[in-house]
C-alpha atoms as a PDB file:
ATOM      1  CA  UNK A   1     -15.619 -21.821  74.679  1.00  0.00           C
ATOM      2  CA  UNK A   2     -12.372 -23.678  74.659  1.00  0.00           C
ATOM      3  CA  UNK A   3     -10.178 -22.485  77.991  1.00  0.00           C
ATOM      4  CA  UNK A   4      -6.420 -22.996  77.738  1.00  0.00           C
ATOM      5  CA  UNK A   5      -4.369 -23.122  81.284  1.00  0.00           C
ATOM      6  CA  UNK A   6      -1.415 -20.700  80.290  1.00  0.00           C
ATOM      7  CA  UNK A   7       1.011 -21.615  83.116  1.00  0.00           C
ATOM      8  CA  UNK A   8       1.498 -17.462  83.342  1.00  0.00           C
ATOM      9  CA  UNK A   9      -1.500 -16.308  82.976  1.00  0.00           C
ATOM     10  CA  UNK A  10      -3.603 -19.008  84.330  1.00  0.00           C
ATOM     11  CA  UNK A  11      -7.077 -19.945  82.426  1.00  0.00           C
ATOM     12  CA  UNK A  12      -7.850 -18.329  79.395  1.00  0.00           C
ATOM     13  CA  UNK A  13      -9.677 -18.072  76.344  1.00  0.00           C
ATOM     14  CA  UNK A  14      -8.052 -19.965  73.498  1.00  0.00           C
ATOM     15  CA  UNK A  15      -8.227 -17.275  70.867  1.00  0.00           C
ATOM     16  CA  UNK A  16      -5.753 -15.728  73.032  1.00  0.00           C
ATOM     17  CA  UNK A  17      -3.271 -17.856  71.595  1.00  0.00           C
ATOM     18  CA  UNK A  18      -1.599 -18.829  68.920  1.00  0.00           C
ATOM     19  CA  UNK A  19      -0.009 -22.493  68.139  1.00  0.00           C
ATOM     20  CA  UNK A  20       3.441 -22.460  67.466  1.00  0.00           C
ATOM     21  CA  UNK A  21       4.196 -26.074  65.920  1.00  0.00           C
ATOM     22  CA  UNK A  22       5.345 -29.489  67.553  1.00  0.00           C
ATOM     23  CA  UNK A  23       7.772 -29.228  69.733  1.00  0.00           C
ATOM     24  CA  UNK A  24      10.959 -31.572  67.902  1.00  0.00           C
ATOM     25  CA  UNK A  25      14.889 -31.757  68.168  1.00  0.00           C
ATOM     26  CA  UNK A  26      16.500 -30.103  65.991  1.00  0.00           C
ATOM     27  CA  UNK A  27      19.237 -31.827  63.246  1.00  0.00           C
ATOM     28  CA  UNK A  28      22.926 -31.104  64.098  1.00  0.00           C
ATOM     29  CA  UNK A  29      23.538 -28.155  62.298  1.00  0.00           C
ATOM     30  CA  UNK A  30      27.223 -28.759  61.476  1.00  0.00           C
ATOM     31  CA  UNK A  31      26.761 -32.373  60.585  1.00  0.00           C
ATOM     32  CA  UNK A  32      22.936 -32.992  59.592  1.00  0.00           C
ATOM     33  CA  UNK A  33      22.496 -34.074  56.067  1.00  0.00           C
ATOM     34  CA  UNK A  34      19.937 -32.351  53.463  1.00  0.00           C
ATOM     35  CA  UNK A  35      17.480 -35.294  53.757  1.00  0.00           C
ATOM     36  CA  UNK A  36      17.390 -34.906  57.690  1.00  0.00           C
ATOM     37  CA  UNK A  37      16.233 -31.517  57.434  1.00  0.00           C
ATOM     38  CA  UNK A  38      13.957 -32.303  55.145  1.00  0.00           C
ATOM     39  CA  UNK A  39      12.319 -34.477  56.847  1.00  0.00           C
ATOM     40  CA  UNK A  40      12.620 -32.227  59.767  1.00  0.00           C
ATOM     41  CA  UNK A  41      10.772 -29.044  58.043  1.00  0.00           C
ATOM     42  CA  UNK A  42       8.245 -30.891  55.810  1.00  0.00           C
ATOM     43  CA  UNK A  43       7.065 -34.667  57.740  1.00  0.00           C
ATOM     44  CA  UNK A  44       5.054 -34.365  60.826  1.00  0.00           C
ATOM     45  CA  UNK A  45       3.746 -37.478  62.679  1.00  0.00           C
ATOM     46  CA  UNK A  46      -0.009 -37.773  62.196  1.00  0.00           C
ATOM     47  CA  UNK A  47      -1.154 -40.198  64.826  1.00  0.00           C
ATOM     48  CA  UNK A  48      -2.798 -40.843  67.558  1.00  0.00           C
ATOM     49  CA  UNK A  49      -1.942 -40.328  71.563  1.00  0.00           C
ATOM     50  CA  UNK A  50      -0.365 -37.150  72.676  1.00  0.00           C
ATOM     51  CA  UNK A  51       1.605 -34.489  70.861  1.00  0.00           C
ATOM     52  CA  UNK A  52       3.807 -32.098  72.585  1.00  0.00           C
ATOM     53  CA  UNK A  53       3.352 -28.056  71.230  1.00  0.00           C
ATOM     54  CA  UNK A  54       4.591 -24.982  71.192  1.00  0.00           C
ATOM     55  CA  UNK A  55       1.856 -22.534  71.868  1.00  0.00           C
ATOM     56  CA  UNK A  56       2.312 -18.336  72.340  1.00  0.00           C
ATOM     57  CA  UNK A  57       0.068 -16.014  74.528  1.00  0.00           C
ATOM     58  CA  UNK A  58      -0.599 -13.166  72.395  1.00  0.00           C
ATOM     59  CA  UNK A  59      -1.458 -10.807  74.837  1.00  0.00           C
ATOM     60  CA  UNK A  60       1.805 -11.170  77.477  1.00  0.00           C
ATOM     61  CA  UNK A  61       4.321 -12.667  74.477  1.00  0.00           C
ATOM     62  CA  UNK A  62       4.716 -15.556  76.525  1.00  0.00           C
ATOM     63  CA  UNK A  63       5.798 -19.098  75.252  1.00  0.00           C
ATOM     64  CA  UNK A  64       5.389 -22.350  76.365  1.00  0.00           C
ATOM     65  CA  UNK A  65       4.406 -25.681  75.884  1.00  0.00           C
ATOM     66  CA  UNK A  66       1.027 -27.693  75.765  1.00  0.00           C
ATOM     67  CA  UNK A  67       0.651 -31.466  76.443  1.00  0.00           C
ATOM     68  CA  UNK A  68      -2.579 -32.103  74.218  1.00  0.00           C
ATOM     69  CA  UNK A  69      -4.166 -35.432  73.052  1.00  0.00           C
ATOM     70  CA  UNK A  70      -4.581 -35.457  69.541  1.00  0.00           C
ATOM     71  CA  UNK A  71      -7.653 -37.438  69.419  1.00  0.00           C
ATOM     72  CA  UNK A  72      -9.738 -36.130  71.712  1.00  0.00           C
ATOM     73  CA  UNK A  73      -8.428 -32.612  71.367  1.00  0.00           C
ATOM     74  CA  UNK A  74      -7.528 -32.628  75.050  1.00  0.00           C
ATOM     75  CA  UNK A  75      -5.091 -30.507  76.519  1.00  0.00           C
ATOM     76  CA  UNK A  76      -3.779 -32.477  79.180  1.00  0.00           C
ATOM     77  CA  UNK A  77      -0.901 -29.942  80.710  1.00  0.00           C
ATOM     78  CA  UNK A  78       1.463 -26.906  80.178  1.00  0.00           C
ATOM     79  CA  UNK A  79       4.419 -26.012  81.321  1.00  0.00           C
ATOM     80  CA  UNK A  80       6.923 -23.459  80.786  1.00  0.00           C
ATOM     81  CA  UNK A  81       9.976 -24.308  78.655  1.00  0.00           C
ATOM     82  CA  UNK A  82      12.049 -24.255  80.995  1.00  0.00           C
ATOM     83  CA  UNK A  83      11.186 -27.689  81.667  1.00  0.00           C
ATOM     84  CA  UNK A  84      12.062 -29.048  78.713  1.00  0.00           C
ATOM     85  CA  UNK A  85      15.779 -27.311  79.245  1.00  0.00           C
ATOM     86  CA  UNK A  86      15.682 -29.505  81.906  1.00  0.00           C
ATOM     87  CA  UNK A  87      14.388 -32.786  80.815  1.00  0.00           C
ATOM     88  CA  UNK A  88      17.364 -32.418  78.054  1.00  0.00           C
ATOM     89  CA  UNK A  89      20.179 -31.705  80.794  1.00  0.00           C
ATOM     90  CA  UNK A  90      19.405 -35.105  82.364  1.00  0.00           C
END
């Protein structure tokens, strides 16, 4: 069994959850050309190392995001968004 450390709800289960995508910028709405959202909705990186997620606790309907190694199937941290609100204001 595969435990996932919800940063609400503390370990559980991982069918209790449901992965929500990578988590990306978004293009500048007003200025953003077709082929940037394009790329943006349809090309995902496919590498190695770690890839930051989006992932949603069924049970409370509580986001937030996982640091997970893609190789290794890892998950490294989570954290609540929050975070990433602040990584972006500094």
């Amino acid at each position: 069994m595969k435990i996932m450390p919800c940063p609400l709800n503390g370990p559980r289960n991982i069918n209790e959850f449901v992965y929500g995508g990578e988590v990306s910028e978004l293009p500048d709405v007003a200025t953003a050309p077709d082929s940037d959202w394009a790329e943006h909705t349809f090309y995902a990186y496919n590498g190695t190392g770690i890839a930051r997620e989006w992932w949603y606790h069924v049970a409370s309907g509580y986001w937030f995001v996982a640091e997970r190694h893609r190789v290794t199937d890892e998950i490294i941290r989570t954290y609540d968004p929050a975070v990433l609100a602040e990584e972006k204001a500094q």
